[in-house]
PDB file of N, CA and C in Angstrom:
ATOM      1  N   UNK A   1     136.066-222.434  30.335  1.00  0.00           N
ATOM      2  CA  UNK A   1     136.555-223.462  31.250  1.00  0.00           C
ATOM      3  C   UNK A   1     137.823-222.960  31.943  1.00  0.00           C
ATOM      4  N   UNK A   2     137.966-222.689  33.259  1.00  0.00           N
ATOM      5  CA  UNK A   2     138.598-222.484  34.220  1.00  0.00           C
ATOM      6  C   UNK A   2     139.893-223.087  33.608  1.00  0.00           C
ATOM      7  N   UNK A   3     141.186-223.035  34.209  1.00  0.00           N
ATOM      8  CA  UNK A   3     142.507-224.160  34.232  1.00  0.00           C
ATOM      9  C   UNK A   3     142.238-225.498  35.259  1.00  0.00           C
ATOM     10  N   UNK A   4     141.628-224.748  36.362  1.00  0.00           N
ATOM     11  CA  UNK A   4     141.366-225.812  37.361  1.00  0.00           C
ATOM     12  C   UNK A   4     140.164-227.131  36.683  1.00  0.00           C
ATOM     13  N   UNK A   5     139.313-226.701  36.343  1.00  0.00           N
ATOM     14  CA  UNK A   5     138.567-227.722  35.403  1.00  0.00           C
ATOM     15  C   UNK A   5     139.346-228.706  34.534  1.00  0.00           C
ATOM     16  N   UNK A   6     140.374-228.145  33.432  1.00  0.00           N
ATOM     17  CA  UNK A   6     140.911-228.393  32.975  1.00  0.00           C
ATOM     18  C   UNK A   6     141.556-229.518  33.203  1.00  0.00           C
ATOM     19  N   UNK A   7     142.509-228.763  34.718  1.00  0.00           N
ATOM     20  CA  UNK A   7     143.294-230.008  35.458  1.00  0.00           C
ATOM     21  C   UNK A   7     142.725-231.101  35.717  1.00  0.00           C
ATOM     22  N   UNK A   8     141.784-231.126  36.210  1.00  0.00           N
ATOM     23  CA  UNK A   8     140.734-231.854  36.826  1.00  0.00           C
ATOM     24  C   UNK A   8     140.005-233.126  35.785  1.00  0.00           C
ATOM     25  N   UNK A   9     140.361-232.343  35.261  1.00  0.00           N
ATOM     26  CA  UNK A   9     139.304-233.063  33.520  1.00  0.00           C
ATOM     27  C   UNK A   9     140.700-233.950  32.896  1.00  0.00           C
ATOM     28  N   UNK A  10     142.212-233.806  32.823  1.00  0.00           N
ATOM     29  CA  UNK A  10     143.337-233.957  32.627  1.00  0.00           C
ATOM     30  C   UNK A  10     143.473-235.378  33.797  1.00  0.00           C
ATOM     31  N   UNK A  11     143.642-234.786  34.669  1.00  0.00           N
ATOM     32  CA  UNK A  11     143.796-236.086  35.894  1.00  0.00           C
ATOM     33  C   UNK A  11     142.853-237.051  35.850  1.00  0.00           C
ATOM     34  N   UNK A  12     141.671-236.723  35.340  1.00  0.00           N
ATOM     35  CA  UNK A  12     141.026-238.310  35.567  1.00  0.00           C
ATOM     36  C   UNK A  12     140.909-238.963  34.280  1.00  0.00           C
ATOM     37  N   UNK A  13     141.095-238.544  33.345  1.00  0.00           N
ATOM     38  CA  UNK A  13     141.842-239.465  31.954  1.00  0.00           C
ATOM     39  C   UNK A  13     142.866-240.038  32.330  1.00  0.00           C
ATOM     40  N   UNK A  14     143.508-239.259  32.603  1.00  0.00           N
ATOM     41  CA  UNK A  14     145.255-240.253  32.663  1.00  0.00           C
ATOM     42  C   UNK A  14     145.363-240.808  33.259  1.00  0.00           C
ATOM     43  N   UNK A  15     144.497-241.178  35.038  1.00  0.00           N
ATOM     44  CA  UNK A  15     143.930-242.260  35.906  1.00  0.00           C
ATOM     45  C   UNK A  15     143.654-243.186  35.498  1.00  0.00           C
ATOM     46  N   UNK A  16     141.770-242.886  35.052  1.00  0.00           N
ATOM     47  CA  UNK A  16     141.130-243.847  33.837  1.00  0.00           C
ATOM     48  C   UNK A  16     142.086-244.657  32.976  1.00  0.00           C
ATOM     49  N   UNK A  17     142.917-244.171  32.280  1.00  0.00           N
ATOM     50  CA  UNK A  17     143.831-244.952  31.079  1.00  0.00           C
ATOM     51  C   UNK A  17     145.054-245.574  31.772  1.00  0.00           C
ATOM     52  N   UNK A  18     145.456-245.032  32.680  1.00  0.00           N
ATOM     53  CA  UNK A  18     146.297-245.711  33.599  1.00  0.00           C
ATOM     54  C   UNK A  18     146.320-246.446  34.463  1.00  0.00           C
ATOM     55  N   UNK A  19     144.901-246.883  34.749  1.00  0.00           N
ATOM     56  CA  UNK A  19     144.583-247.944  35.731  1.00  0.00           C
ATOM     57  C   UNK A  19     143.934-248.941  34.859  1.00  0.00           C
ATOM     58  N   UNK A  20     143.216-249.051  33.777  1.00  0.00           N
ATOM     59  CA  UNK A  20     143.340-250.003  32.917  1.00  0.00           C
ATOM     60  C   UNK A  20     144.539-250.828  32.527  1.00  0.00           C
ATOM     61  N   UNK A  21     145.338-249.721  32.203  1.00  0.00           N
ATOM     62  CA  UNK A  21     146.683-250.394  31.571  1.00  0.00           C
ATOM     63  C   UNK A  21     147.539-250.844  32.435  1.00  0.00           C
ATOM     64  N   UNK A  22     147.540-250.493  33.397  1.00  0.00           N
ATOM     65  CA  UNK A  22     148.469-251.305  34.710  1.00  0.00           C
ATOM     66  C   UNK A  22     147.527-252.525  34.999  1.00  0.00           C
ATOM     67  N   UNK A  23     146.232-252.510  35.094  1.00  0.00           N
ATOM     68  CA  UNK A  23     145.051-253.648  35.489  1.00  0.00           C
ATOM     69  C   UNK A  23     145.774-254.687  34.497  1.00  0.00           C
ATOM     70  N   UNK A  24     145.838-254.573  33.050  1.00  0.00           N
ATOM     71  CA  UNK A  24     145.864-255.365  31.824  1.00  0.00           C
ATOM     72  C   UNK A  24     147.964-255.673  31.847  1.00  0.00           C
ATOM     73  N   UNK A  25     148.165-254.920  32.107  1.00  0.00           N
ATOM     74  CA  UNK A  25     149.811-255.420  32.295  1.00  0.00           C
ATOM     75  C   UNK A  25     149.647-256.662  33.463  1.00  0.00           C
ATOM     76  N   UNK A  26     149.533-256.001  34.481  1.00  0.00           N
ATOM     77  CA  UNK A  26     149.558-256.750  36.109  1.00  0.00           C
ATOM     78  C   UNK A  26     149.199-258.034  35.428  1.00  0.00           C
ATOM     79  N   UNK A  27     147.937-258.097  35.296  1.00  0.00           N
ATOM     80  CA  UNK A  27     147.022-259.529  34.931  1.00  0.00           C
ATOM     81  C   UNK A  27     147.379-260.158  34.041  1.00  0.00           C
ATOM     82  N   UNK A  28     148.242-259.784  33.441  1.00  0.00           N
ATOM     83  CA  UNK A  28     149.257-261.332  32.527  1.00  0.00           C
ATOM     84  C   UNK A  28     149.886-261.226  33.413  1.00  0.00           C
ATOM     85  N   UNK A  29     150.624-260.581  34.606  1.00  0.00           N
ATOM     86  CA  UNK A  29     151.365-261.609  35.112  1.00  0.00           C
ATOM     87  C   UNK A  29     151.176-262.118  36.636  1.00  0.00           C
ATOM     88  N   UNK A  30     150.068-261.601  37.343  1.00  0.00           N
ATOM     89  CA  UNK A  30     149.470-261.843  38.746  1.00  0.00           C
ATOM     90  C   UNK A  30     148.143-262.337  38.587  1.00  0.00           C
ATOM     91  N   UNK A  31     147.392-262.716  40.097  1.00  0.00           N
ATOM     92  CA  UNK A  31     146.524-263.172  40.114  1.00  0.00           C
ATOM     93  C   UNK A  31     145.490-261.942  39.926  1.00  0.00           C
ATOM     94  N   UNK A  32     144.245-261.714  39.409  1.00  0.00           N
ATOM     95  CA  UNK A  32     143.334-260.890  39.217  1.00  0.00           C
ATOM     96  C   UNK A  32     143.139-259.983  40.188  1.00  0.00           C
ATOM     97  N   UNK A  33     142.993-260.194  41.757  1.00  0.00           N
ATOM     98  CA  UNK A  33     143.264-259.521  42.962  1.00  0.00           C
ATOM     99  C   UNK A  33     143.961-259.206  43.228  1.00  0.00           C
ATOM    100  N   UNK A  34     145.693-258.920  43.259  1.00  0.00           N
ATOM    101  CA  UNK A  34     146.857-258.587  43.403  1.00  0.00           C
ATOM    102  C   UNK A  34     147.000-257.243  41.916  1.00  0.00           C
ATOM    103  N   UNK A  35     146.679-258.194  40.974  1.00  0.00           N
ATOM    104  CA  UNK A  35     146.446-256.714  39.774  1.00  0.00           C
ATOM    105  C   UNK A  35     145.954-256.272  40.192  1.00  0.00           C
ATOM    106  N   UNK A  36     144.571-255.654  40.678  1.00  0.00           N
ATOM    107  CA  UNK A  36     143.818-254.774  40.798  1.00  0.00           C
ATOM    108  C   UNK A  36     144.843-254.129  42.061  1.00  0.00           C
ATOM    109  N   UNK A  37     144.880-254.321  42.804  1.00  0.00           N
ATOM    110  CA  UNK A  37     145.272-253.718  44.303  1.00  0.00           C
ATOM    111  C   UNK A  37     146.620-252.805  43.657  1.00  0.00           C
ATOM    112  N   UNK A  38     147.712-253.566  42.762  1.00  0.00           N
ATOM    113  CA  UNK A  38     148.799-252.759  42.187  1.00  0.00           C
ATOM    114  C   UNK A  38     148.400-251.772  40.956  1.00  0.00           C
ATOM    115  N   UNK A  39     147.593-252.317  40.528  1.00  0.00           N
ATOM    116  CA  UNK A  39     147.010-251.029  39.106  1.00  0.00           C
ATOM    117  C   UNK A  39     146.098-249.618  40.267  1.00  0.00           C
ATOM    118  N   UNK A  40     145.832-250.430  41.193  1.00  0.00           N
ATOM    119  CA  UNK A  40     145.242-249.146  41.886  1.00  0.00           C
ATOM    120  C   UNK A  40     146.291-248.358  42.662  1.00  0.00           C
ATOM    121  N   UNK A  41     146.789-248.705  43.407  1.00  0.00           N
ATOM    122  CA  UNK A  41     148.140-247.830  43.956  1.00  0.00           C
ATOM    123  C   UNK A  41     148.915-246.992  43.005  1.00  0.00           C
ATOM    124  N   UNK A  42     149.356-248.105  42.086  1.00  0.00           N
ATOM    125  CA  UNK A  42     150.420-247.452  40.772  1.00  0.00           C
ATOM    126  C   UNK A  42     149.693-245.996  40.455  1.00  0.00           C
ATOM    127  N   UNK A  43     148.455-246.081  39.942  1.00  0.00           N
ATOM    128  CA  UNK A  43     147.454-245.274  39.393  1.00  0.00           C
ATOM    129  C   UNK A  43     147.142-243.898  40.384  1.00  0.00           C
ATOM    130  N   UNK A  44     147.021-244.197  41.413  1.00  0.00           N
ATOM    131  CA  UNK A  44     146.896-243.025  42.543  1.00  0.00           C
ATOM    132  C   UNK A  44     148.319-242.366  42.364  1.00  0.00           C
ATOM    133  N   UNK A  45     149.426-243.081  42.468  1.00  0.00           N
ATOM    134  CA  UNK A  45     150.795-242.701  42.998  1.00  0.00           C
ATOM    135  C   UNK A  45     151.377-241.155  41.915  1.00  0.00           C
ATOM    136  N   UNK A  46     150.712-242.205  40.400  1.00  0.00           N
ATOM    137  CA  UNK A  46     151.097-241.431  38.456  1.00  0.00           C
ATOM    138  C   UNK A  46     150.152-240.550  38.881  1.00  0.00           C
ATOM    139  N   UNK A  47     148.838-240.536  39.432  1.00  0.00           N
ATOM    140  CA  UNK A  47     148.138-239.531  39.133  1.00  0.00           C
ATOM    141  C   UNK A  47     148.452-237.893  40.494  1.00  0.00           C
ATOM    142  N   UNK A  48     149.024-238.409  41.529  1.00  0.00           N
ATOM    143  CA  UNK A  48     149.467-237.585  42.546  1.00  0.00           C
ATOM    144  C   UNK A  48     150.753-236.660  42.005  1.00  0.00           C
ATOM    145  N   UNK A  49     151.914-237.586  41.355  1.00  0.00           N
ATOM    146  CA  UNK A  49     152.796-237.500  40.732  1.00  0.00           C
ATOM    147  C   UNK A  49     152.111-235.705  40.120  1.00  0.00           C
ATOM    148  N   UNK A  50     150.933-236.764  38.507  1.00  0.00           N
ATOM    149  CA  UNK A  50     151.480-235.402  37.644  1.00  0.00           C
ATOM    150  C   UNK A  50     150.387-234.321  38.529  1.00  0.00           C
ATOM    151  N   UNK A  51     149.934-234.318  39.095  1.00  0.00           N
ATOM    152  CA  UNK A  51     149.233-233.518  39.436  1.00  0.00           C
ATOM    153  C   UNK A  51     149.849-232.266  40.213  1.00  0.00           C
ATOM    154  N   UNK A  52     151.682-232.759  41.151  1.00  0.00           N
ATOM    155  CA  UNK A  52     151.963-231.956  41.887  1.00  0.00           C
ATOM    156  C   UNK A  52     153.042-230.978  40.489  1.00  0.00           C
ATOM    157  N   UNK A  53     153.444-232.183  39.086  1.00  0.00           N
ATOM    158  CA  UNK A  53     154.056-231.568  38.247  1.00  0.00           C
ATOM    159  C   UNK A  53     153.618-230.169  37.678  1.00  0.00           C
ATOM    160  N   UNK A  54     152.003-230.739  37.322  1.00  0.00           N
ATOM    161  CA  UNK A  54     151.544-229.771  36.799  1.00  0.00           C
ATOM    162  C   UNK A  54     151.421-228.461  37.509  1.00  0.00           C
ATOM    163  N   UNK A  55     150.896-228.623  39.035  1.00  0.00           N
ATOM    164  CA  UNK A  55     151.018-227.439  40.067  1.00  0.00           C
ATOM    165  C   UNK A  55     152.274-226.878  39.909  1.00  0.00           C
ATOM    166  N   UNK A  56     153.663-227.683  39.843  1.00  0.00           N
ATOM    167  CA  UNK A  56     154.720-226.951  39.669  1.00  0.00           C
ATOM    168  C   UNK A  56     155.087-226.058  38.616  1.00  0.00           C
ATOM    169  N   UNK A  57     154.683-226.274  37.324  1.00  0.00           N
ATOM    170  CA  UNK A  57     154.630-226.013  36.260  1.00  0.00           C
ATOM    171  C   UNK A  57     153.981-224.459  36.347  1.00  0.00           C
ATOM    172  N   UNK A  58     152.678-224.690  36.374  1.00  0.00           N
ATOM    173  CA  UNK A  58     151.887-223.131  36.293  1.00  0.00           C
ATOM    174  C   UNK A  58     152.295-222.334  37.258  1.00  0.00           C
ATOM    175  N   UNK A  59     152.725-222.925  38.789  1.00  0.00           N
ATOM    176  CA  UNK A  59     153.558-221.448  39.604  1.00  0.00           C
ATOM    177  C   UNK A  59     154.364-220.648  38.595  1.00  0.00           C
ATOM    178  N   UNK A  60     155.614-221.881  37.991  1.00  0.00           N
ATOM    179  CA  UNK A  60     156.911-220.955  37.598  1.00  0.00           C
ATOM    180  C   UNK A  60     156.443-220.145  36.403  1.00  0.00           C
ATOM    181  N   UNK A  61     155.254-220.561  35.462  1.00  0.00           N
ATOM    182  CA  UNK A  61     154.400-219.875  34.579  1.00  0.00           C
ATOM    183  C   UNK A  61     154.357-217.955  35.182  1.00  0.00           C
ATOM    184  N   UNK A  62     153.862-218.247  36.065  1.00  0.00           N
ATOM    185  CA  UNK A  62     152.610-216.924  37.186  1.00  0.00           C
ATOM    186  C   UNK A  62     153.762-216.441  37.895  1.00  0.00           C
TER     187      UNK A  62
END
């Protein structure tokens, strides 16, 4: 398995688990439609986030 797989395989867990858990936070305290719309943004934003971390990471590696 490649690193890039890896990454790839890495980012959409921590999406997956992170857009649940923002869905299930939000929704105790918003309406069901407003959670979703913020667990989805939040979730893109964490997952863009580690994704440029991790890119940063393996340059200074190489």
């Amino acid at each position: 398995m490649t690193d890039r797989q890896k990454e790839s395989i890495i980012n959409s867990l921590l999406q997956f688990v992170l857009f649940f858990l923002m869905l299930f936070v939000s929704k105790l305290v918003l309406t069901q439609t407003s959670a979703f719309w913020i667990s989805l943004i939040v979730s893109i934003w964490i997952k863009s986030y580690f994704r440029f971390a991790i890119i940063r990471e393996w340059e200074e590696i190489e």
